[in-house]
C-alpha atoms as a PDB file:
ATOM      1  CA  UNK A   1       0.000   0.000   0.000  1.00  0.00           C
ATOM      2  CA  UNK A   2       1.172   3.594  -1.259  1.00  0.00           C
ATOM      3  CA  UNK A   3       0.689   6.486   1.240  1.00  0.00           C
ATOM      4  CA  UNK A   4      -0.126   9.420  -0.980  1.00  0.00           C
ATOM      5  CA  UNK A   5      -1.105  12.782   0.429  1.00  0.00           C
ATOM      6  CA  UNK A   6      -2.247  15.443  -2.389  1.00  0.00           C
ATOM      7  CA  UNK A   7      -1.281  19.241  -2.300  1.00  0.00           C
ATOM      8  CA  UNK A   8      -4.121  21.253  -4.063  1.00  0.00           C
ATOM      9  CA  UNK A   9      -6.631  18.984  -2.904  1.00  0.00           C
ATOM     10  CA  UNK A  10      -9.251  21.874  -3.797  1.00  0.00           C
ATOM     11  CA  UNK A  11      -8.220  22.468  -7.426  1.00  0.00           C
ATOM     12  CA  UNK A  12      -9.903  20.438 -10.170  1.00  0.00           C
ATOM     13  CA  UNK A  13      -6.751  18.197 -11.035  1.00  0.00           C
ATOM     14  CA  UNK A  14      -6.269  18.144  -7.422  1.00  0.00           C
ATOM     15  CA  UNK A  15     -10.096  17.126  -6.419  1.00  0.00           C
ATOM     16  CA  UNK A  16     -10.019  14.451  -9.356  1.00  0.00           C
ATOM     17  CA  UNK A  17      -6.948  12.926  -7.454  1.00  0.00           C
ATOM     18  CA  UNK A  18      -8.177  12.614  -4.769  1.00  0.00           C
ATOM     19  CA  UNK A  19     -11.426  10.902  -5.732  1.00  0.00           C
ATOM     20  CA  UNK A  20      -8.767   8.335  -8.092  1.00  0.00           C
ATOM     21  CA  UNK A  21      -6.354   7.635  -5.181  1.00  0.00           C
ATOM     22  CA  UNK A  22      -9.035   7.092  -2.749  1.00  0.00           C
ATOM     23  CA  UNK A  23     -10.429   4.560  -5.653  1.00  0.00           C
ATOM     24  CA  UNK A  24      -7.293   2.538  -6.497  1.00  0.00           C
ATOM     25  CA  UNK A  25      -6.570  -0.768  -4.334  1.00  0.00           C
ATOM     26  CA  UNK A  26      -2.945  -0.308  -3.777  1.00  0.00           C
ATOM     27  CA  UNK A  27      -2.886   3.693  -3.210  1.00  0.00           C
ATOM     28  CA  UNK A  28      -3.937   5.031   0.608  1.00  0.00           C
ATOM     29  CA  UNK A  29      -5.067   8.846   0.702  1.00  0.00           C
ATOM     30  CA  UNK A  30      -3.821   9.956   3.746  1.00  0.00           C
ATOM     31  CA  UNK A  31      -3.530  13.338   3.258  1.00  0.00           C
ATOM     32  CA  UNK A  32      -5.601  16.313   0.960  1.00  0.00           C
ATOM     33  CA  UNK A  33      -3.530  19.623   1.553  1.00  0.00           C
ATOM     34  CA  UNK A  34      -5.512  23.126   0.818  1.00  0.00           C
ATOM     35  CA  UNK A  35      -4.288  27.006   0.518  1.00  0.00           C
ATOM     36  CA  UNK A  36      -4.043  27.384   4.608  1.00  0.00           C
ATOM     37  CA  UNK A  37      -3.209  23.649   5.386  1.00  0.00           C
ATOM     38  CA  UNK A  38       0.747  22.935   6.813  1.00  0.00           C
ATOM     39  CA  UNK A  39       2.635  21.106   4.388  1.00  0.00           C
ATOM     40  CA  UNK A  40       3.527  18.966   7.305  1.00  0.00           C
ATOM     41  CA  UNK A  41       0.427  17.181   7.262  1.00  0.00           C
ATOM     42  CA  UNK A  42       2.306  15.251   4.275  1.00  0.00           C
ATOM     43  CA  UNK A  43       4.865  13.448   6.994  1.00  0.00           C
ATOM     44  CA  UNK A  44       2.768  10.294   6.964  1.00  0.00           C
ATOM     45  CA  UNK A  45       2.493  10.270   3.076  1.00  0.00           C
ATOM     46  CA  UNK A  46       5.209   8.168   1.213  1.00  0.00           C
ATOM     47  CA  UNK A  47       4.331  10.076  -2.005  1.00  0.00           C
ATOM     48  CA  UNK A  48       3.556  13.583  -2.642  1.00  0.00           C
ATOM     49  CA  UNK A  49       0.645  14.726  -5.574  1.00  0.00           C
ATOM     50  CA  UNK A  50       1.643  18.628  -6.396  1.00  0.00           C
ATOM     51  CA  UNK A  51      -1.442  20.032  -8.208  1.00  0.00           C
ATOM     52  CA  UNK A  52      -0.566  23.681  -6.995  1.00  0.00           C
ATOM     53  CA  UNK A  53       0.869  27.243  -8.827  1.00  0.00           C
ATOM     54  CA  UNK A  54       4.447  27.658 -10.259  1.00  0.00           C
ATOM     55  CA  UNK A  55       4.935  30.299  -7.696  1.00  0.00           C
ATOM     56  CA  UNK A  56       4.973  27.813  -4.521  1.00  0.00           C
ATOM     57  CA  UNK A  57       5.680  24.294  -5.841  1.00  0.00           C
ATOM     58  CA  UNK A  58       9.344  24.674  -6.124  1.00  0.00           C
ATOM     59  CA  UNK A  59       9.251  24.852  -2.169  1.00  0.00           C
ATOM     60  CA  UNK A  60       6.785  22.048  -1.813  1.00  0.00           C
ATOM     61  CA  UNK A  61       9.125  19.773  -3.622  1.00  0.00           C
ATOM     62  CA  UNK A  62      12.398  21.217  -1.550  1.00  0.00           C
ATOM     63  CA  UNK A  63      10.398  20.400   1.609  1.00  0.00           C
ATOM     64  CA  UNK A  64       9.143  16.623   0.648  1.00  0.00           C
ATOM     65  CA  UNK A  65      12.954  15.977  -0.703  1.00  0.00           C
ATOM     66  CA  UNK A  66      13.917  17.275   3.001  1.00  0.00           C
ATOM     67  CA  UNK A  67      11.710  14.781   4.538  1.00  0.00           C
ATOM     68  CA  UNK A  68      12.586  11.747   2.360  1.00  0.00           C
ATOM     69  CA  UNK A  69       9.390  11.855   0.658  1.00  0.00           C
ATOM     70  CA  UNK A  70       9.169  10.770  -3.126  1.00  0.00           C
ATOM     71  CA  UNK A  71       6.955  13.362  -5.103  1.00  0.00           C
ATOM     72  CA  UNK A  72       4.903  13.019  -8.298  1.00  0.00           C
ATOM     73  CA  UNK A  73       4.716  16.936  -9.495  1.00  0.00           C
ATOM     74  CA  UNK A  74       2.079  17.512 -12.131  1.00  0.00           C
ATOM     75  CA  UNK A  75       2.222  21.376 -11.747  1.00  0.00           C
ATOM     76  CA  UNK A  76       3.771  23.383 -14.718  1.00  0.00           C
ATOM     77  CA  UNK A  77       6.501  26.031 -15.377  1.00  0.00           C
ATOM     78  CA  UNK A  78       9.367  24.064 -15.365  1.00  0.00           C
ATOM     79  CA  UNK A  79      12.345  25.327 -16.744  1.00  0.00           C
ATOM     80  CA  UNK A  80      15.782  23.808 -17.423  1.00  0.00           C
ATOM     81  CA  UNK A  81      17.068  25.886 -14.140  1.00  0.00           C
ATOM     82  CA  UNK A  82      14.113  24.374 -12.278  1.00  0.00           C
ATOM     83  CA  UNK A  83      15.107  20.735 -13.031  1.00  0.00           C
ATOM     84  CA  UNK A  84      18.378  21.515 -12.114  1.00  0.00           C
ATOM     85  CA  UNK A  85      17.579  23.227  -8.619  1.00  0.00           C
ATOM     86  CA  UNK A  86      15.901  19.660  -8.030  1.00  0.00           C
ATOM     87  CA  UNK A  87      18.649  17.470  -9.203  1.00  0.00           C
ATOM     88  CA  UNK A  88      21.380  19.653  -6.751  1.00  0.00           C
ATOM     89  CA  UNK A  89      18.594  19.020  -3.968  1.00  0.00           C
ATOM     90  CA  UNK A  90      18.537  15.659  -4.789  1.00  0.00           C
ATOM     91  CA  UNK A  91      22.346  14.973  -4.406  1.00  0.00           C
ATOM     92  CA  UNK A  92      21.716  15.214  -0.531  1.00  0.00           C
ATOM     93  CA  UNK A  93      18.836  12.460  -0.744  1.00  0.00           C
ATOM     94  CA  UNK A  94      19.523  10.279  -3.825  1.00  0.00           C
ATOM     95  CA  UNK A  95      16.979   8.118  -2.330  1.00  0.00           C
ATOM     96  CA  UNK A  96      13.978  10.609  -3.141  1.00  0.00           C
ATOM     97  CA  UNK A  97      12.472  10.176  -6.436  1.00  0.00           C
ATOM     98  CA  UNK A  98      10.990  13.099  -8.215  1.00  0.00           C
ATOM     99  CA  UNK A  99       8.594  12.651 -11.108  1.00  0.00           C
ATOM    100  CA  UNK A 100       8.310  15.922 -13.265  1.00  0.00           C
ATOM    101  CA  UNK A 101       5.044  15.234 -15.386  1.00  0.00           C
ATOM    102  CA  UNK A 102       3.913  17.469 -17.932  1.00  0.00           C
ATOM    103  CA  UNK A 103       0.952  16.391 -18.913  1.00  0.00           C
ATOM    104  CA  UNK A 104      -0.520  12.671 -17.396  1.00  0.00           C
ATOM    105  CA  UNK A 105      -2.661  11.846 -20.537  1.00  0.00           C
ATOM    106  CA  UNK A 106      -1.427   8.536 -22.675  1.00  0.00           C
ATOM    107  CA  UNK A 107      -2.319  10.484 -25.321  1.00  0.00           C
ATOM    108  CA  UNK A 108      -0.682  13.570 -24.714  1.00  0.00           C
ATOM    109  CA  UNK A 109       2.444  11.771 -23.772  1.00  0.00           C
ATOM    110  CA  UNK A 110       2.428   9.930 -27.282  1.00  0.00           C
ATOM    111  CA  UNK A 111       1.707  13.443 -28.964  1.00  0.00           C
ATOM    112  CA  UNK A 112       4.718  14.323 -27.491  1.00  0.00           C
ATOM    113  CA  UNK A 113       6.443  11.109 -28.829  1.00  0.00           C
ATOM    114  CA  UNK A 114       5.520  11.451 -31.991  1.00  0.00           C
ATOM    115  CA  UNK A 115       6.610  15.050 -32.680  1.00  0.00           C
ATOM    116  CA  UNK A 116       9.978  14.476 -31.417  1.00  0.00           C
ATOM    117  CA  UNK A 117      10.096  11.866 -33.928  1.00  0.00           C
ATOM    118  CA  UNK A 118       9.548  13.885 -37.238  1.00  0.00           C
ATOM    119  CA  UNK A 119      10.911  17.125 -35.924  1.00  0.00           C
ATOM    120  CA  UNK A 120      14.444  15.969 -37.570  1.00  0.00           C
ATOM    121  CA  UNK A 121      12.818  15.401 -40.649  1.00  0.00           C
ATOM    122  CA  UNK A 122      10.995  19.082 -41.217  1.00  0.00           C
ATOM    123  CA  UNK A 123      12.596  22.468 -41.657  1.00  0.00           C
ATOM    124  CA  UNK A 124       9.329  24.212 -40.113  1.00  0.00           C
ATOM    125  CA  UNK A 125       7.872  23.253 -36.278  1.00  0.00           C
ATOM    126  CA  UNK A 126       5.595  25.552 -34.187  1.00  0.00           C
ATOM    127  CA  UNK A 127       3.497  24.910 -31.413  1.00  0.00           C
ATOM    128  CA  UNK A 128      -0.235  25.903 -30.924  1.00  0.00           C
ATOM    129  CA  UNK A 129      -1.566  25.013 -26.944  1.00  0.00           C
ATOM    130  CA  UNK A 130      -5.260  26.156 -26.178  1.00  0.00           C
ATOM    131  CA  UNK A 131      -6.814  26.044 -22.822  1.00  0.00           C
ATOM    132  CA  UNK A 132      -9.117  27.435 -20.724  1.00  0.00           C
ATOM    133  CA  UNK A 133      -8.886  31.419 -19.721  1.00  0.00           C
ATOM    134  CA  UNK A 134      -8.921  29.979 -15.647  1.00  0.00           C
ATOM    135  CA  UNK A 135      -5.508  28.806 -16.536  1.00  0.00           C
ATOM    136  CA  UNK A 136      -3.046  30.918 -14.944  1.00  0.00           C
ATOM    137  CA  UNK A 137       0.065  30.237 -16.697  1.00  0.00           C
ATOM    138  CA  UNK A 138       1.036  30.338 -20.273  1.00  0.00           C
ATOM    139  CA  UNK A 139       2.796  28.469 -22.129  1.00  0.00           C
ATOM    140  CA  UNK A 140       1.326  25.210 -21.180  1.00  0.00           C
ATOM    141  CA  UNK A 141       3.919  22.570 -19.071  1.00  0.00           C
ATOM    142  CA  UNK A 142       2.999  20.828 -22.190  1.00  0.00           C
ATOM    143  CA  UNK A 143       4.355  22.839 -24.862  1.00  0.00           C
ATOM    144  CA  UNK A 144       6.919  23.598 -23.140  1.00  0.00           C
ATOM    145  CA  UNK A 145       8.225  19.743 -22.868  1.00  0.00           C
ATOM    146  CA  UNK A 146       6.998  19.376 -25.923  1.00  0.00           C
ATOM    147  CA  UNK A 147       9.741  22.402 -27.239  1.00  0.00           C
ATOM    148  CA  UNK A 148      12.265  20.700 -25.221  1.00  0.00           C
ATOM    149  CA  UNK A 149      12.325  17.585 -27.185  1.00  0.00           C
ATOM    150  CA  UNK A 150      11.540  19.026 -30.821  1.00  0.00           C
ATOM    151  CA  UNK A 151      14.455  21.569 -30.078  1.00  0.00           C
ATOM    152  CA  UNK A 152      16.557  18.605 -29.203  1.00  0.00           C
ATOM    153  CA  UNK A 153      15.540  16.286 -31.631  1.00  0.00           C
ATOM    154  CA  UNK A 154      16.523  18.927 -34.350  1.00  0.00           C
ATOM    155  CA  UNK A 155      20.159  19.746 -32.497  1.00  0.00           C
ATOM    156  CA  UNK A 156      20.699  16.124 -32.625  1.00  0.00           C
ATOM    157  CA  UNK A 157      20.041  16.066 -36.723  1.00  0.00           C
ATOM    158  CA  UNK A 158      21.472  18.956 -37.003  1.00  0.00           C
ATOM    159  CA  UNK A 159      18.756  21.082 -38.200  1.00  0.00           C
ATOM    160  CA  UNK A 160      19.708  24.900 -37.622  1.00  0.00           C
ATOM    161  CA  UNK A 161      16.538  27.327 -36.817  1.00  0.00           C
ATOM    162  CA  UNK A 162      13.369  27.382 -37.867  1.00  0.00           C
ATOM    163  CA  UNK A 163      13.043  29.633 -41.130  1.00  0.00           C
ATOM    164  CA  UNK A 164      11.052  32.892 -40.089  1.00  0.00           C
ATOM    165  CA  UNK A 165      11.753  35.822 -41.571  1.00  0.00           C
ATOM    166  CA  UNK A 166       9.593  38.161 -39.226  1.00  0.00           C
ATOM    167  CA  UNK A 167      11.343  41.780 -39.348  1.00  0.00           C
ATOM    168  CA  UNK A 168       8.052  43.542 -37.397  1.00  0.00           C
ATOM    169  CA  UNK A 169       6.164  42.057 -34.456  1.00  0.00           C
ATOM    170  CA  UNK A 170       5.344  45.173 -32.368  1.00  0.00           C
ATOM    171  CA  UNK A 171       2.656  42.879 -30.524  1.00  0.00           C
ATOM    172  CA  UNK A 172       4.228  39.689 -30.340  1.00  0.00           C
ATOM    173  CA  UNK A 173       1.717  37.915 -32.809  1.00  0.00           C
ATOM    174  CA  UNK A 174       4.392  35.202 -33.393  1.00  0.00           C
ATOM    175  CA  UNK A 175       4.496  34.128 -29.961  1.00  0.00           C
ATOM    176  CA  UNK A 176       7.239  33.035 -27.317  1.00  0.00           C
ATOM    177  CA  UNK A 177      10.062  30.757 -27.957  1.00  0.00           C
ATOM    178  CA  UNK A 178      11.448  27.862 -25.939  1.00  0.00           C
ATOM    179  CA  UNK A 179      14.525  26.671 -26.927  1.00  0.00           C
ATOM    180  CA  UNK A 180      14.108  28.338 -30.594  1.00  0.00           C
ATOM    181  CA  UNK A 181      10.708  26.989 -31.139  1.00  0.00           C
ATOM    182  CA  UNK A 182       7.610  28.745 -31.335  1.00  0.00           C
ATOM    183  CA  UNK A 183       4.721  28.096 -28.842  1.00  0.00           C
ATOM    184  CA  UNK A 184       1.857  29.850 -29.093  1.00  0.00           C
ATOM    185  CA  UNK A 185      -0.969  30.253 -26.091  1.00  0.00           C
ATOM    186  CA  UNK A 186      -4.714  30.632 -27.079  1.00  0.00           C
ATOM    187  CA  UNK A 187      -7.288  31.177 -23.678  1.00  0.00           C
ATOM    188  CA  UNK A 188     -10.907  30.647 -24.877  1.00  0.00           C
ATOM    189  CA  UNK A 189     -13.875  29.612 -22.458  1.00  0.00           C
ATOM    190  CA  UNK A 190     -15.552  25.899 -23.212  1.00  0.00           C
ATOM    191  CA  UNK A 191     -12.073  24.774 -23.862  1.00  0.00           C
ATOM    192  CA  UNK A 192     -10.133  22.350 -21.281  1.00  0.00           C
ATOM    193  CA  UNK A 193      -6.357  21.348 -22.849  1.00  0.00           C
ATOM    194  CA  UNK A 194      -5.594  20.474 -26.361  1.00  0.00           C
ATOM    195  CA  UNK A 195      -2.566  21.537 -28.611  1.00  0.00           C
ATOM    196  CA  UNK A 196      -1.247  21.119 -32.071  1.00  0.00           C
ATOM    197  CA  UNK A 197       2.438  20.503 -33.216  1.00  0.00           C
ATOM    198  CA  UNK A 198       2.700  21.883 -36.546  1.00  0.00           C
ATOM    199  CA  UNK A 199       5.553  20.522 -39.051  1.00  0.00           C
ATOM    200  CA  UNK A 200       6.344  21.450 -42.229  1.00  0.00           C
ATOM    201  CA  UNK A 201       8.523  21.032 -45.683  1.00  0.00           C
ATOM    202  CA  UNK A 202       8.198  22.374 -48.932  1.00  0.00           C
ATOM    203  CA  UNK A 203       4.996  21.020 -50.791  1.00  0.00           C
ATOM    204  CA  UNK A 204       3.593  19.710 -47.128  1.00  0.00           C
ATOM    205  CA  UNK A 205       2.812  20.056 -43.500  1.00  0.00           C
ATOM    206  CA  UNK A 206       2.252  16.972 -40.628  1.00  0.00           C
ATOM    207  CA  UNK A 207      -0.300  18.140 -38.196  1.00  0.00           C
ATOM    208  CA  UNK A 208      -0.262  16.534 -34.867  1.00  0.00           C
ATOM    209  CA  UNK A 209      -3.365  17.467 -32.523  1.00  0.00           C
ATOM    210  CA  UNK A 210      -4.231  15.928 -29.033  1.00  0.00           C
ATOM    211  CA  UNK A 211      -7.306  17.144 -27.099  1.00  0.00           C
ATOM    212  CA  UNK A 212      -8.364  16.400 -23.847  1.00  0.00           C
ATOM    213  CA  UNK A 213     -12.265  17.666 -22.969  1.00  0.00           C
ATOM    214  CA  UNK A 214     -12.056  15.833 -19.627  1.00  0.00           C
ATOM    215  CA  UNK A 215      -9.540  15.737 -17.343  1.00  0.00           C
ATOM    216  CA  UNK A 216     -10.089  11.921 -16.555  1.00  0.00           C
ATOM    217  CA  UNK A 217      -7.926  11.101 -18.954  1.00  0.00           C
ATOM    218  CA  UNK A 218      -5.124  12.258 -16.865  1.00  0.00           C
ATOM    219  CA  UNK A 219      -5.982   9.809 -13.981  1.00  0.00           C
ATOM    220  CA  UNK A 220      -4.346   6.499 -15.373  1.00  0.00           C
ATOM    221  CA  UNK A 221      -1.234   7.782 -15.874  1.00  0.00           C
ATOM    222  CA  UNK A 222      -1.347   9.672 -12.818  1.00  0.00           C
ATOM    223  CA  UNK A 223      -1.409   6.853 -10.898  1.00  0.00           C
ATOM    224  CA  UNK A 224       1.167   4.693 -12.652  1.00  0.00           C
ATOM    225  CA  UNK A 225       3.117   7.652 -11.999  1.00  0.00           C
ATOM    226  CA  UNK A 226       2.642   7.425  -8.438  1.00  0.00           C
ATOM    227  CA  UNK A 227       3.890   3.490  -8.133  1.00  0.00           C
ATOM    228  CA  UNK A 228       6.530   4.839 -10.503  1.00  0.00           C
ATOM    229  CA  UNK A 229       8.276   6.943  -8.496  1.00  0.00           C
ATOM    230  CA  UNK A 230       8.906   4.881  -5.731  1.00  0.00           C
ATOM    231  CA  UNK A 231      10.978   2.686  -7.073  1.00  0.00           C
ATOM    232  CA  UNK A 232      12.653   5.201  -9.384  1.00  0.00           C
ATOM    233  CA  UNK A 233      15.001   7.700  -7.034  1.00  0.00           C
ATOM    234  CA  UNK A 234      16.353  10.545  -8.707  1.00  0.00           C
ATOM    235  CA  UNK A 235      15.103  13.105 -11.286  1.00  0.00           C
ATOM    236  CA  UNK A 236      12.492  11.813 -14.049  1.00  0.00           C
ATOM    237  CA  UNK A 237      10.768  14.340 -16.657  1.00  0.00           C
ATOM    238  CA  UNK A 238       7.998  13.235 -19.085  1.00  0.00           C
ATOM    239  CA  UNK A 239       5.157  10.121 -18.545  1.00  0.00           C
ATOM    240  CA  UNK A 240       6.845   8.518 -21.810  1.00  0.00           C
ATOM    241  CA  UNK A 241       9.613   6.854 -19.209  1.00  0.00           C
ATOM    242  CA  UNK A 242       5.923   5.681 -16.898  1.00  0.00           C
ATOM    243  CA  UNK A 243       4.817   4.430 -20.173  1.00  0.00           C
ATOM    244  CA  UNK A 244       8.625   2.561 -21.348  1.00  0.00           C
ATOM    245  CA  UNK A 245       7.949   5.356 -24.101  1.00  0.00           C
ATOM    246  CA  UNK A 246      11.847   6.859 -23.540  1.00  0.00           C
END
């Protein structure tokens, strides 16, 4: 039996796994942290569910690594000097495993998969992410992994930057870039998450769309994440290595 407590209990991700843990056979809820609640209501938990804000989770993660607790983080905004904050923490506790999940979807995961793939093979790749205007930060966790391994699926091919020759962009129409590839954040009311990976040659483009209208689908890999990590110490980013996908 897995102790798991959950921090953003409250949230939607967060109230959804709460409900799954509390459902699975081999995963014990034992505690549901809220804005207010001490983080030290986790000390019974052997795994740690972050569902919280980019602005607070780096701390929540500091604090379970402190206290020898493995943590499954499914909260976004992690850059490179993120990962690497929690790998130097780590070197104190190599026992602690921290999962770094993107996105939990099979789907989303294999999206992710597949445009790392055929990024080598196309001169053009952009990213479109759309989600719904509650969302507080953009670019998606998502697009931004999903950057991460075009950009270095192209530096391993050899590819040099994407062709744009954009001389005026006084509003920043093109969008941001992560790691030389364009992501591009759309906020729209009925939507939930989805986003497109966008690919393209002369003569012909490969369009690569995964949409998620219920956040369910995030619950299975969620909790293979959670047996996962505790058997997996050390630093993981991306569901794909949950899945065998690396």
């Amino acid at each position: 039996m897995i102790r798991v407590g959950v921090i953003g209990a409250a949230g939607n991700m967060g109230t959804l796994a709460c409900e799954t843990v509390e459902q699975s056979a081999d995963l014990e809820l034992v505690a549901q942290i809220t804005e207010g609640d001490s983080i030290e209501e986790l000390e019974a938990a052997d795994v740690a569910v972050d569902f919280t804000q980019p602005g607070v989770v780096m701390e929540h993660i500091a604090w379970c690594i402190e206290h020898g607790i493995d943590v499954v983080v499914g909260t976004s905004g992690f850059t490179r000097e993120r990962l690497d904050s929690i790998e130097q923490q780590l070197n104190a506790t190599p026992e602690v495993g921290v999962l770094v999940v993107p996105n939990f979807s099979i789907g989303a995961a294999l999206m992710m998969r597949f445009a790392a793939e055929a990024a080598s093979f196309f001169e053009s790749a952009e990213i479109v992410e759309l989600h719904h205007p509650s969302k507080v930060d953009a670019p998606s966790g998502t697009s931004i992994r999903t950057a991460q391994l075009i950009s270095a699926a192209r530096a391993a091919a050899g590819a040099g930057p994407v062709p744009d020759a954009t001389a005026d962009d006084t509003l920043g129409a093109r969008g941001g870039r992560v790691e030389g590839i364009p992501v591009h954040s759309i906020r729209v009311r009925g939507l939930v998450a989805h986003q497109e990976v966008l690919l393209g040659n002369p003569g012909e483009t490969l369009t690569l769309r995964h949409d998620m209208p219920d956040r369910v689908a995030a619950m299975p890999g969620l909790v293979a994440s959670t047996r996962f990590v505790v058997d997996h110490p050390g630093l993981t980013v991306g569901l794909e290595h949950v899945l065998g996908l690396e």
